[in-house]
PDB file of N, CA and C in Angstrom:
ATOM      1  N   UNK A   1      45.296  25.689 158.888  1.00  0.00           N
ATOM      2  CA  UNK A   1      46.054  24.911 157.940  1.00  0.00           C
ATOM      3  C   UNK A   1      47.469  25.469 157.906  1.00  0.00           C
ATOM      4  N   UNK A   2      48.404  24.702 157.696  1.00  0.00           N
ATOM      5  CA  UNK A   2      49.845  24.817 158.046  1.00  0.00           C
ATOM      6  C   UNK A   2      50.234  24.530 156.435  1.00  0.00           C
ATOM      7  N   UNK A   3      50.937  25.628 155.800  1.00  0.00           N
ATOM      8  CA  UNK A   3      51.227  25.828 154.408  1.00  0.00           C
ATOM      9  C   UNK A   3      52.929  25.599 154.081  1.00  0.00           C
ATOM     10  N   UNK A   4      53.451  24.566 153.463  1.00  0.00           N
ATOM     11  CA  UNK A   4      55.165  24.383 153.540  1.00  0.00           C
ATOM     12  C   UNK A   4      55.398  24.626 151.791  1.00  0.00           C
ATOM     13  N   UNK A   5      55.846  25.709 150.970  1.00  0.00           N
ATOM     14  CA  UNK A   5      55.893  25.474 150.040  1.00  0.00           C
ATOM     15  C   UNK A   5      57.340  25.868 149.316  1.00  0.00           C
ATOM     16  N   UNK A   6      57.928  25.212 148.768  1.00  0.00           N
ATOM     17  CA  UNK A   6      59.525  24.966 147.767  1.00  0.00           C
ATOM     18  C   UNK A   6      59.608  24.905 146.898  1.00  0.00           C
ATOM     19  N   UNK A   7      60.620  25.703 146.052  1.00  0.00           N
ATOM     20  CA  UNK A   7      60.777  25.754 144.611  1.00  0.00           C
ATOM     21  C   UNK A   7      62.214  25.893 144.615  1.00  0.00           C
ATOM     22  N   UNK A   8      63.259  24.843 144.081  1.00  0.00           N
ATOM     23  CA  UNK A   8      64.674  24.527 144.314  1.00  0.00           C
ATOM     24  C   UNK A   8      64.998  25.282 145.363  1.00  0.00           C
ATOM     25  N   UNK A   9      64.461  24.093 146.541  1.00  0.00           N
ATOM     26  CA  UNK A   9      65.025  24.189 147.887  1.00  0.00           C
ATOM     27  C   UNK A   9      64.858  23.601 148.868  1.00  0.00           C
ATOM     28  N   UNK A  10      65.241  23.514 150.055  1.00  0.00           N
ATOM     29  CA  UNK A  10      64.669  22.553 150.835  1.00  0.00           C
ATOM     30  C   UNK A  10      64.749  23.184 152.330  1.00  0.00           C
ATOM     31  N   UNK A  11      63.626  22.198 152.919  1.00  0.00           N
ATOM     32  CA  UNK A  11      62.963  22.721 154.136  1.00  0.00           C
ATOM     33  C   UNK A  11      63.014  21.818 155.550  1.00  0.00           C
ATOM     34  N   UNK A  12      63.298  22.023 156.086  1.00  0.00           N
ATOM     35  CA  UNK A  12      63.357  21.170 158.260  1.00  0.00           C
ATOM     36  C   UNK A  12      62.524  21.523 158.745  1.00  0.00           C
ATOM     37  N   UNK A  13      61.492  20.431 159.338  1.00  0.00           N
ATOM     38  CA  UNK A  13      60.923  21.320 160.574  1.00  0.00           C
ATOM     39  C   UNK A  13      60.987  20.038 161.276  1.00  0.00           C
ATOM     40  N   UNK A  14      61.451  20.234 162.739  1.00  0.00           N
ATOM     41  CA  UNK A  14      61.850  19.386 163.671  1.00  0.00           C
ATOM     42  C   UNK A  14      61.520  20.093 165.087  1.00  0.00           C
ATOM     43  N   UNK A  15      62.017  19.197 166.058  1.00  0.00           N
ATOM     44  CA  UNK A  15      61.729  19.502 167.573  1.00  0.00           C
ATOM     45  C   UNK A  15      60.049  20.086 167.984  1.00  0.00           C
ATOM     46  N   UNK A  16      59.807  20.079 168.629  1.00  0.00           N
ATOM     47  CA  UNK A  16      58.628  20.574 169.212  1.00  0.00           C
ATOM     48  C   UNK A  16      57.884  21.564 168.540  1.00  0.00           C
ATOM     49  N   UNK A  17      56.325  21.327 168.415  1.00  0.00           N
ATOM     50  CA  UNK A  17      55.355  21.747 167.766  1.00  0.00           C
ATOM     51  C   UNK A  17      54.145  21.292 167.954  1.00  0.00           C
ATOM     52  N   UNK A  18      53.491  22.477 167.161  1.00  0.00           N
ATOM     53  CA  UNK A  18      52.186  22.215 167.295  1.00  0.00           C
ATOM     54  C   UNK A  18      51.084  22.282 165.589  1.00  0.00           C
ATOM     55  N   UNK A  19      51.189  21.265 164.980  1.00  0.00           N
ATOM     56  CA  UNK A  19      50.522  21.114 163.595  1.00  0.00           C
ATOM     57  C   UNK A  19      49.143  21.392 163.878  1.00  0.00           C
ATOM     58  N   UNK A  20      49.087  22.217 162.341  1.00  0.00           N
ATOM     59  CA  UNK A  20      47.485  22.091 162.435  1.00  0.00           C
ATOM     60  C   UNK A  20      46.438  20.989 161.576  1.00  0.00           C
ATOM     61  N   UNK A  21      45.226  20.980 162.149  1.00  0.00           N
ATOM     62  CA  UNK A  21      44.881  19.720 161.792  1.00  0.00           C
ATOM     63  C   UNK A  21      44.451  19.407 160.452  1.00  0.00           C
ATOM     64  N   UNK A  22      45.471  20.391 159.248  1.00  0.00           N
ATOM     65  CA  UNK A  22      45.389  19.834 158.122  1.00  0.00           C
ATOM     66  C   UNK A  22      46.913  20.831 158.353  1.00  0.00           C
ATOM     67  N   UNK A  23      47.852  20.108 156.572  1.00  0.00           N
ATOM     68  CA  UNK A  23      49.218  20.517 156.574  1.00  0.00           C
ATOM     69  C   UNK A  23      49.587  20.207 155.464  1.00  0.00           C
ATOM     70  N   UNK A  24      50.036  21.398 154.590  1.00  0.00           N
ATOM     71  CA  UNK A  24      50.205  21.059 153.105  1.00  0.00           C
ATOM     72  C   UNK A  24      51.509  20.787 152.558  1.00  0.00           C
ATOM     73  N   UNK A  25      52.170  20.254 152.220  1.00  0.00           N
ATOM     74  CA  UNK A  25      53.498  21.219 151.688  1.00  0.00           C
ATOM     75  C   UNK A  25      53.872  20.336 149.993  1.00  0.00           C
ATOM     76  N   UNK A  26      54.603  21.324 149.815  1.00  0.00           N
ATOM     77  CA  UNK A  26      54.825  21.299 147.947  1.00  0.00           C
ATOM     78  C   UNK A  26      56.121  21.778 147.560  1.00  0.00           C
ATOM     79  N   UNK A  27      56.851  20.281 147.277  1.00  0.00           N
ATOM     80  CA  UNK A  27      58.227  20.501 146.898  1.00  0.00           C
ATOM     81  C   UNK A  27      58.787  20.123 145.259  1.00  0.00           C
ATOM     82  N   UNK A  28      58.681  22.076 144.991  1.00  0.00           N
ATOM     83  CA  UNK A  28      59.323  21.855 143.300  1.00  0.00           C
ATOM     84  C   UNK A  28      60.423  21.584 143.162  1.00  0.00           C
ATOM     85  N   UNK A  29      61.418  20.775 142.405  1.00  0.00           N
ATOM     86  CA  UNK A  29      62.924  20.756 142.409  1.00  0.00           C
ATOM     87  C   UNK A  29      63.370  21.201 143.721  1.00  0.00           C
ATOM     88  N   UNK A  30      62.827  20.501 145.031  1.00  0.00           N
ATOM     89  CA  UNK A  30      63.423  20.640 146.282  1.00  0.00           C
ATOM     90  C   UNK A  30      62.811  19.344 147.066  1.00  0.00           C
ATOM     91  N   UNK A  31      62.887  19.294 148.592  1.00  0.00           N
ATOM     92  CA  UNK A  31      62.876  18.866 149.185  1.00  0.00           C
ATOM     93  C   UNK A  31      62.349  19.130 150.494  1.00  0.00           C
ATOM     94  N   UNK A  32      61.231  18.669 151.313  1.00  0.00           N
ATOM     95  CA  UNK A  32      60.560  19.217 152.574  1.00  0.00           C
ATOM     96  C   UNK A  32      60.700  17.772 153.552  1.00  0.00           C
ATOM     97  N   UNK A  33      61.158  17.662 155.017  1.00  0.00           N
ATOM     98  CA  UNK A  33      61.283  16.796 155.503  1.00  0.00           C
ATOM     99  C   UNK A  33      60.462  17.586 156.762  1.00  0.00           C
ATOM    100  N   UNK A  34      58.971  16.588 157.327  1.00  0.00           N
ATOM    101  CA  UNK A  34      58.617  17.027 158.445  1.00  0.00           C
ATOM    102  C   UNK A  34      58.023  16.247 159.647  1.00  0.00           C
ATOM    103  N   UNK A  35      58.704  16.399 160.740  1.00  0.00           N
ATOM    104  CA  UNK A  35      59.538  15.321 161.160  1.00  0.00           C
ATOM    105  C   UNK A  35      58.105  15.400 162.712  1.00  0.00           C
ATOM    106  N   UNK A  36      57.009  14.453 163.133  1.00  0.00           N
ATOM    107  CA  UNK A  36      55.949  14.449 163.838  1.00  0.00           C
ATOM    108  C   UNK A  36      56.501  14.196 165.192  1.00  0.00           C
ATOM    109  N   UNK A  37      57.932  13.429 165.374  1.00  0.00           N
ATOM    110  CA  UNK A  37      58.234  13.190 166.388  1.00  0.00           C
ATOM    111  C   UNK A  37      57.785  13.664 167.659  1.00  0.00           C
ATOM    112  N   UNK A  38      58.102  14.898 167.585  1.00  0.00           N
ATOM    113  CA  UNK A  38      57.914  15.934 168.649  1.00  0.00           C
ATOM    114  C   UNK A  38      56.752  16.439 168.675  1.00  0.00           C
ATOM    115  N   UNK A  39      56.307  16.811 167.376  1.00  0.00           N
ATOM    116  CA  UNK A  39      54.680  17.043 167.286  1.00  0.00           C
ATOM    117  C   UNK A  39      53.520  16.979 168.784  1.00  0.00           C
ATOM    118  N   UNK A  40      52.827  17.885 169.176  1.00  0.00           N
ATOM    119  CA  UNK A  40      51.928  17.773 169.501  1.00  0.00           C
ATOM    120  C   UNK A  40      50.667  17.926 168.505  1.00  0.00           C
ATOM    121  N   UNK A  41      50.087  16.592 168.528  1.00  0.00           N
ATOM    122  CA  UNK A  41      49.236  16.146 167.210  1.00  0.00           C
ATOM    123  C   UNK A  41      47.997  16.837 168.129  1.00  0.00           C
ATOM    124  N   UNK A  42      47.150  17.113 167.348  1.00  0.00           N
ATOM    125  CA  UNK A  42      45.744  17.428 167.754  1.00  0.00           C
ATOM    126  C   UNK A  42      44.871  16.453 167.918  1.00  0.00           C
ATOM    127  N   UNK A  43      43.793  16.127 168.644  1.00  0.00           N
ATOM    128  CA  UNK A  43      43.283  14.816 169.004  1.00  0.00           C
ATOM    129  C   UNK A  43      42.133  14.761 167.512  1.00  0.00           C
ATOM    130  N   UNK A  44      42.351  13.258 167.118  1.00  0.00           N
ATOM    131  CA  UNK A  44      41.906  12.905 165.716  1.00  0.00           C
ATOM    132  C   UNK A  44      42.612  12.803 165.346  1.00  0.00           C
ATOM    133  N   UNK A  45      42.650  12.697 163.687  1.00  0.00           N
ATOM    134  CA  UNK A  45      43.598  12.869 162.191  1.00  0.00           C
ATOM    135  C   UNK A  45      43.689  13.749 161.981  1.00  0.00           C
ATOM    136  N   UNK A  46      45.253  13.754 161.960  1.00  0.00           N
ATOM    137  CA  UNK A  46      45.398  15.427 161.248  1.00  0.00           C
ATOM    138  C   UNK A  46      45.927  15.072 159.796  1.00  0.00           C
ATOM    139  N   UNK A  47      45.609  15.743 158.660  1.00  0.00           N
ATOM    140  CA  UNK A  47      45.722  15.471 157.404  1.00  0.00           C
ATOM    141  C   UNK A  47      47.167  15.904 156.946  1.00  0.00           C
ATOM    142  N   UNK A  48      47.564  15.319 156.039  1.00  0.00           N
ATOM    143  CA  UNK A  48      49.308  15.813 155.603  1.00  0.00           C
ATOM    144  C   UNK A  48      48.815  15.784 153.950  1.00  0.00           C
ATOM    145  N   UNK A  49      48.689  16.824 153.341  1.00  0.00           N
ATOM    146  CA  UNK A  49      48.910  16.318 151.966  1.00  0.00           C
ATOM    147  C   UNK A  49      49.862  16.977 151.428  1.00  0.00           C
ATOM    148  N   UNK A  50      50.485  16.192 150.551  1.00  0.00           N
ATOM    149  CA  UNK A  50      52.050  16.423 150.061  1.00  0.00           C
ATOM    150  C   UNK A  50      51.569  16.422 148.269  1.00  0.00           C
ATOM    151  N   UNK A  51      52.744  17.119 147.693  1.00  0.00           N
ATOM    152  CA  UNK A  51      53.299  17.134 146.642  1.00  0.00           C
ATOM    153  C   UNK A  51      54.536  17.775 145.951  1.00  0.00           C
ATOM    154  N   UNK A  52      54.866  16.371 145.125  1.00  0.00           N
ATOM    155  CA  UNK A  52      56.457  16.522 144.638  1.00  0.00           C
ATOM    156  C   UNK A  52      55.952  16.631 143.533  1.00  0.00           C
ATOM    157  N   UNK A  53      56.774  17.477 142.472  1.00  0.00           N
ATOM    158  CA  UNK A  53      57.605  17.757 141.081  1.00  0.00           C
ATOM    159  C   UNK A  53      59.133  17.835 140.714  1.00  0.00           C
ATOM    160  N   UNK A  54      59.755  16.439 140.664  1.00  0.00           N
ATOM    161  CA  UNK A  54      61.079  16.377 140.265  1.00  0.00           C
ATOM    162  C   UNK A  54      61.255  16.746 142.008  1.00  0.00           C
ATOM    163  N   UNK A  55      60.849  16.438 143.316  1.00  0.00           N
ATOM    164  CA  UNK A  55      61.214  16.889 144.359  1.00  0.00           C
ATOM    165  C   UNK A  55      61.173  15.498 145.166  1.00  0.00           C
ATOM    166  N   UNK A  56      60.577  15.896 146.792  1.00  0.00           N
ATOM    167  CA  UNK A  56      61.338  14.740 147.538  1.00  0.00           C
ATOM    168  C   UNK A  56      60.077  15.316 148.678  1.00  0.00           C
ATOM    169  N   UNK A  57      59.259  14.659 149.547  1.00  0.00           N
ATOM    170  CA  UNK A  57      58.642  14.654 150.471  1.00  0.00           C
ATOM    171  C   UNK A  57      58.962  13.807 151.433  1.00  0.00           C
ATOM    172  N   UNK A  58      59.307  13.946 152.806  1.00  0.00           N
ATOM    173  CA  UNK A  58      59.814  13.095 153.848  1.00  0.00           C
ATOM    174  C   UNK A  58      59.027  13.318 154.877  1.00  0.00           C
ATOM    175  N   UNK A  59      58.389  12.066 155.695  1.00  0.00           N
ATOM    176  CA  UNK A  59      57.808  12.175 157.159  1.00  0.00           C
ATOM    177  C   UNK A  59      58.088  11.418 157.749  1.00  0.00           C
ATOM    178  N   UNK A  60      58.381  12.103 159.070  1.00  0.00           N
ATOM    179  CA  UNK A  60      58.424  11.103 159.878  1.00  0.00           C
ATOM    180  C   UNK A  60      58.341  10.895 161.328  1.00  0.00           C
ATOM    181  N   UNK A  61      58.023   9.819 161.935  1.00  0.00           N
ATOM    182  CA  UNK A  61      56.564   9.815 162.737  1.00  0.00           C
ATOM    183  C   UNK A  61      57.473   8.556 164.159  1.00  0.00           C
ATOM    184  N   UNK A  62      56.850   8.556 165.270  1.00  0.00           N
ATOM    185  CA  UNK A  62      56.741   7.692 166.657  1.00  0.00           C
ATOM    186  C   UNK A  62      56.873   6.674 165.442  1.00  0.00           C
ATOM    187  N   UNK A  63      57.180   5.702 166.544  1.00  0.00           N
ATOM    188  CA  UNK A  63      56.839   4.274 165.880  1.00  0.00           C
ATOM    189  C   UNK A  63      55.358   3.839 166.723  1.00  0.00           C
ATOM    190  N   UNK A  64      54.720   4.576 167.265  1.00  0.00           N
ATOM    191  CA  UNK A  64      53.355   4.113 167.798  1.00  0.00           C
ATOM    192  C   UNK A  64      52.518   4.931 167.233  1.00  0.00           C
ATOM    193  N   UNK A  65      52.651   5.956 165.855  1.00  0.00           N
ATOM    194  CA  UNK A  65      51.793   6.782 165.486  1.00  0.00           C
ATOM    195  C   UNK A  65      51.029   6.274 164.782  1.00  0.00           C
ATOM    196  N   UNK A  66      49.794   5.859 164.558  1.00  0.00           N
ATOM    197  CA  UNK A  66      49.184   5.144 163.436  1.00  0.00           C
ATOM    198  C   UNK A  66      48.844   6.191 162.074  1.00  0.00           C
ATOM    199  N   UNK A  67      49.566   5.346 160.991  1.00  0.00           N
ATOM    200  CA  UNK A  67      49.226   6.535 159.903  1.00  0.00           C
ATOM    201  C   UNK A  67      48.811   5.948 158.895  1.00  0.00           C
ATOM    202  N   UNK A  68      48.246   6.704 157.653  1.00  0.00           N
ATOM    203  CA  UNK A  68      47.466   5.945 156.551  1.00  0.00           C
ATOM    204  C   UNK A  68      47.895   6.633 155.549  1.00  0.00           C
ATOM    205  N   UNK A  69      48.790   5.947 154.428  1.00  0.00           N
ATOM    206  CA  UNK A  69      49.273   6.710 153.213  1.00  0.00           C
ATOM    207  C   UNK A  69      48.466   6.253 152.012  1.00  0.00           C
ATOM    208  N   UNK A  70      48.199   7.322 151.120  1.00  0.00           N
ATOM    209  CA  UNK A  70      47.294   7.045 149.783  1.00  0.00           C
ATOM    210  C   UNK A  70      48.150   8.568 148.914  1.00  0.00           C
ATOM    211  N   UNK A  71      47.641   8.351 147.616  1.00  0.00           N
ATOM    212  CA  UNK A  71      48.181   8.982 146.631  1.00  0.00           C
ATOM    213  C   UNK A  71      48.594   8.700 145.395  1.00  0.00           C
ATOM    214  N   UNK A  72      49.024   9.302 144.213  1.00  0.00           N
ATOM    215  CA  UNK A  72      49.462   8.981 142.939  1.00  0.00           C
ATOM    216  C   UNK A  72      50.861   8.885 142.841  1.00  0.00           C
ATOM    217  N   UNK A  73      51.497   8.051 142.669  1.00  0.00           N
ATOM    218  CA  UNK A  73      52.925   8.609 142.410  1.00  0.00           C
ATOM    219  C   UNK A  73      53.175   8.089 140.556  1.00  0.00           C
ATOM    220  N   UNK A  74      53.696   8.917 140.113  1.00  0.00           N
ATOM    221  CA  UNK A  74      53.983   9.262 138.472  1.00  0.00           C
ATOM    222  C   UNK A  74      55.497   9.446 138.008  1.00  0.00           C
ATOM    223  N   UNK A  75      55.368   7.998 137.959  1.00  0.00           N
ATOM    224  CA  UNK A  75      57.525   7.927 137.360  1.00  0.00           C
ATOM    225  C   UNK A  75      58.262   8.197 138.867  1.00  0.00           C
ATOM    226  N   UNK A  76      57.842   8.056 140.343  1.00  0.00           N
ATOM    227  CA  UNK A  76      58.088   8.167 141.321  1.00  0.00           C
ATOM    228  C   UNK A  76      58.049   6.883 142.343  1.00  0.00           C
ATOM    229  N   UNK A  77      58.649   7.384 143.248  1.00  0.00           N
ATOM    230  CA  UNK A  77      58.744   6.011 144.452  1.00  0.00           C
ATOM    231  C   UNK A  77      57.782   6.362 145.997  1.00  0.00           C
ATOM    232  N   UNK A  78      57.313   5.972 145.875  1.00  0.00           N
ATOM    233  CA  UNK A  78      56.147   6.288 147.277  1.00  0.00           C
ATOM    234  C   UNK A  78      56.889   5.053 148.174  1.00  0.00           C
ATOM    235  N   UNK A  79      56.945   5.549 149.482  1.00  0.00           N
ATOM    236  CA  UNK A  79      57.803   4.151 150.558  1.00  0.00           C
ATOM    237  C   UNK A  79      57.084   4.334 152.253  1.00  0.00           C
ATOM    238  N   UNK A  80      56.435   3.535 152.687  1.00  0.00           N
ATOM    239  CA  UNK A  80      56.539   3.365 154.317  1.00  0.00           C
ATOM    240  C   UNK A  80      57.449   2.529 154.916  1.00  0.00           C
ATOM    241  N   UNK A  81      58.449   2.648 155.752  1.00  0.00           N
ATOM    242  CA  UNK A  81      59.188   2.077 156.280  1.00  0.00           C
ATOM    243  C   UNK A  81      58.907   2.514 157.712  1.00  0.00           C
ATOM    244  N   UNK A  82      57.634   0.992 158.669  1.00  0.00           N
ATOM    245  CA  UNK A  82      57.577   1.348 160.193  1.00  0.00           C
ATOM    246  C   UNK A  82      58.224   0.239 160.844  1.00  0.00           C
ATOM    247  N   UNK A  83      58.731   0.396 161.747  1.00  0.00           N
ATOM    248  CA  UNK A  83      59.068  -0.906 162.855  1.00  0.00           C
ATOM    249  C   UNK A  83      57.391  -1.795 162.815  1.00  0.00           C
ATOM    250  N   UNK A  84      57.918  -2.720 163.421  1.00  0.00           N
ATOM    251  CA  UNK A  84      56.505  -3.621 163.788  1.00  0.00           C
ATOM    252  C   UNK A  84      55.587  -3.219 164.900  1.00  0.00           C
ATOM    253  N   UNK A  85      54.497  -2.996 165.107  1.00  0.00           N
ATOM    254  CA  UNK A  85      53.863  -2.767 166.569  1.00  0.00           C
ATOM    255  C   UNK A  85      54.106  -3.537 167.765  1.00  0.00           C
ATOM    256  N   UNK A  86      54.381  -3.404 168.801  1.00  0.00           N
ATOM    257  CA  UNK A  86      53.935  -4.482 169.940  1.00  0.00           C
ATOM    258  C   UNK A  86      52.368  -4.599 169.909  1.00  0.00           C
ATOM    259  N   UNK A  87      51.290  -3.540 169.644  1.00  0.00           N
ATOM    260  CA  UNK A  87      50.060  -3.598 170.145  1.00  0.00           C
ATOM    261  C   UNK A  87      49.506  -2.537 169.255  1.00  0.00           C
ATOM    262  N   UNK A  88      48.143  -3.386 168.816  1.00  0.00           N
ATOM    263  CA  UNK A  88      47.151  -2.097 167.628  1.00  0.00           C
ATOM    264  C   UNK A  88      46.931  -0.913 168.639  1.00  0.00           C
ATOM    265  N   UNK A  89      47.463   0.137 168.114  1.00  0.00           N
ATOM    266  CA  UNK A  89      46.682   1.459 168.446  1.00  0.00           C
ATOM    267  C   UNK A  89      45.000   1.745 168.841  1.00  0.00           C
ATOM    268  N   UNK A  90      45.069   2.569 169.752  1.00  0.00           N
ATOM    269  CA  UNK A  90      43.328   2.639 170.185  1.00  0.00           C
ATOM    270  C   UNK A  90      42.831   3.187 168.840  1.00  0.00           C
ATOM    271  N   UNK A  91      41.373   2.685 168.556  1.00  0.00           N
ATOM    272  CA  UNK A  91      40.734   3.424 167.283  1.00  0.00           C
ATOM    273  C   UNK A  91      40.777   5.232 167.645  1.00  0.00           C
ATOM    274  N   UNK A  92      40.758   5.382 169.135  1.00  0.00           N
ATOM    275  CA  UNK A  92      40.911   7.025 169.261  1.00  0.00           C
ATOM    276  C   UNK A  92      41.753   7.339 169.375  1.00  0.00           C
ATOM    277  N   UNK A  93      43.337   6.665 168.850  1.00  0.00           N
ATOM    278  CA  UNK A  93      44.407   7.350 168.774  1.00  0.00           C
ATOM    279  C   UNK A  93      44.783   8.480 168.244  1.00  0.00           C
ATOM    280  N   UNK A  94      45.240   9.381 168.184  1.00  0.00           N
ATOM    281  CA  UNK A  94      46.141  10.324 167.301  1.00  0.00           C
ATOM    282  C   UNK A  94      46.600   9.707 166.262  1.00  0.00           C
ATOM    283  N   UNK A  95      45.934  10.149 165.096  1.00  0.00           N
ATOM    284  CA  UNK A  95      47.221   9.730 163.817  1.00  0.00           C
ATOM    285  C   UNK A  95      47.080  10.806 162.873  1.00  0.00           C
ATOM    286  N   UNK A  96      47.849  10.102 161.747  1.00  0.00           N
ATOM    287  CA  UNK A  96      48.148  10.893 160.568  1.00  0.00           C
ATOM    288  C   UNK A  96      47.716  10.133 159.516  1.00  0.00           C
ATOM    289  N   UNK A  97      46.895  11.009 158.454  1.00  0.00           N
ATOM    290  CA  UNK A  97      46.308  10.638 157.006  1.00  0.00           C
ATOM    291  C   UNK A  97      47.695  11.204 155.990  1.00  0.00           C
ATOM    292  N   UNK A  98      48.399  10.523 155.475  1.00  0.00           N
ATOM    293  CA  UNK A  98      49.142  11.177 154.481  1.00  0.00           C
ATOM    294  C   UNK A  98      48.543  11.124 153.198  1.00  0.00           C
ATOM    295  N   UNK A  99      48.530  12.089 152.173  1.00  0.00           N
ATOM    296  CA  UNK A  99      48.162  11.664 150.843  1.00  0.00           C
ATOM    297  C   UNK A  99      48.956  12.329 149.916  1.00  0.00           C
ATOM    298  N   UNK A 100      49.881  11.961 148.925  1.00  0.00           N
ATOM    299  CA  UNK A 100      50.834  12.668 148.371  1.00  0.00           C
ATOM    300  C   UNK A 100      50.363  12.341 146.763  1.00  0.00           C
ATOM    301  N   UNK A 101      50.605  12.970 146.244  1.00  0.00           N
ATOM    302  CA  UNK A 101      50.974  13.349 145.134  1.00  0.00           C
ATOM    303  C   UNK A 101      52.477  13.496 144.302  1.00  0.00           C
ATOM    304  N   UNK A 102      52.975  11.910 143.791  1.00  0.00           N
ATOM    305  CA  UNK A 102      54.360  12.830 143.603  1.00  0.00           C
ATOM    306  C   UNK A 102      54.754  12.266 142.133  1.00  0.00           C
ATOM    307  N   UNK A 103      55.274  13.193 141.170  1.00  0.00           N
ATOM    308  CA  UNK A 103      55.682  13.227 139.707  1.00  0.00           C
ATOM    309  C   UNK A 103      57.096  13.762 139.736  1.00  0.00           C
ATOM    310  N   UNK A 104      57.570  12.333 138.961  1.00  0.00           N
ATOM    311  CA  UNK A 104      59.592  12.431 139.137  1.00  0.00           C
ATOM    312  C   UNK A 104      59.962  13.022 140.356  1.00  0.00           C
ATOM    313  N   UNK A 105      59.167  12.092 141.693  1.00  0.00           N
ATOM    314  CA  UNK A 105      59.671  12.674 143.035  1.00  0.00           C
ATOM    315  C   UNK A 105      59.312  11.408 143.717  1.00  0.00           C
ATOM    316  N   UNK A 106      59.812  11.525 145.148  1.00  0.00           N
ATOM    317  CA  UNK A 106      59.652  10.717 146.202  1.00  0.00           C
ATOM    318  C   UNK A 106      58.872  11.388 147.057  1.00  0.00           C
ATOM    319  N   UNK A 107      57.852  10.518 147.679  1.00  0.00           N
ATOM    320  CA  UNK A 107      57.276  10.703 149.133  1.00  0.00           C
ATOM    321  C   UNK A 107      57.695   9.181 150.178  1.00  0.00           C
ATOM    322  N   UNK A 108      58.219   9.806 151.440  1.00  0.00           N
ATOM    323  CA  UNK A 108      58.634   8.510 152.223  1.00  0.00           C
ATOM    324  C   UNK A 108      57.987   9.099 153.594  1.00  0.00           C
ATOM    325  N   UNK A 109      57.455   7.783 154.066  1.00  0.00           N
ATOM    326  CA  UNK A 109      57.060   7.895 155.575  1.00  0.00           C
ATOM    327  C   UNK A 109      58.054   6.594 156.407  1.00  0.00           C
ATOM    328  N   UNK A 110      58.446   6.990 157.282  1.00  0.00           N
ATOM    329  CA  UNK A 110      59.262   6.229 158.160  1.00  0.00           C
ATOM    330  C   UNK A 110      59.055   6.595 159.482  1.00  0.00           C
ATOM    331  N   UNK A 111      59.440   5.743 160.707  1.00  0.00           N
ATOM    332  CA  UNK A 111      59.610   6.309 162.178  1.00  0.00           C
ATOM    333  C   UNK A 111      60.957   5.984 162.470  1.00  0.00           C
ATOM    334  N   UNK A 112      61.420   6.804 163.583  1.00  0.00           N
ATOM    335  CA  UNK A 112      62.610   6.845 164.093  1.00  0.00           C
ATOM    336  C   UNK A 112      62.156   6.963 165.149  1.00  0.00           C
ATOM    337  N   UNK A 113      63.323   6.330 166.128  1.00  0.00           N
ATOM    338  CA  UNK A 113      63.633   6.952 168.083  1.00  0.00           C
ATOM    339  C   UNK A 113      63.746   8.025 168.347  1.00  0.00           C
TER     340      UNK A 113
END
């Protein structure tokens, strides 16, 4: 398990990697952005669970990654923003389970190029 945790502050993790197949992170009065692009995902779901307090959770993913967001958000904005598919993902794709938790915070999932 891969542990990201913030208390007024904020956190990058970008370029090439290797997640493990669960990944926590917890942003108090801060901000954690973690970015799958590069990711070498482990074969299955790998789990992301997030939580904000007055903070900010950011992911973001292929535009062919298939992902599944669930969670509470409390006086907060929860957002997926993906391009459209050309084609459904194999059921044995690689993806990501997000589940956040966020109070007077944001969690956003998006893909980029």
């Amino acid at each position: 398990m891969t542990d990201l945790a913030l208390v007024a502050s904020s956190k990058s993790s970008r370029g090439p990697w290797r997640p493990a197949r669960k990944l926590r992170s917890v942003a108090i009065f801060g901000s954690t952005e973690v970015d799958f692009r590069q990711a070498q995902l482990p074969e299955g779901v790998t789990e992301v669970a997030l939580f904000s307090l007055f903070g900010a959770n950011h992911v973001i993913v292929r535009s062919d990654t298939p992902v599944t967001i669930t969670g509470l958000s409390l006086l907060s904005s929860r957002t997926m923003r993906r391009s459209l598919a050309k084609q459904m993902p194999s059921p044995t794709a690689k993806s990501l389970r997000v589940s956040g938790t966020s109070i007077m915070g944001r969690l956003s999932v998006k893909d980029m190029p």
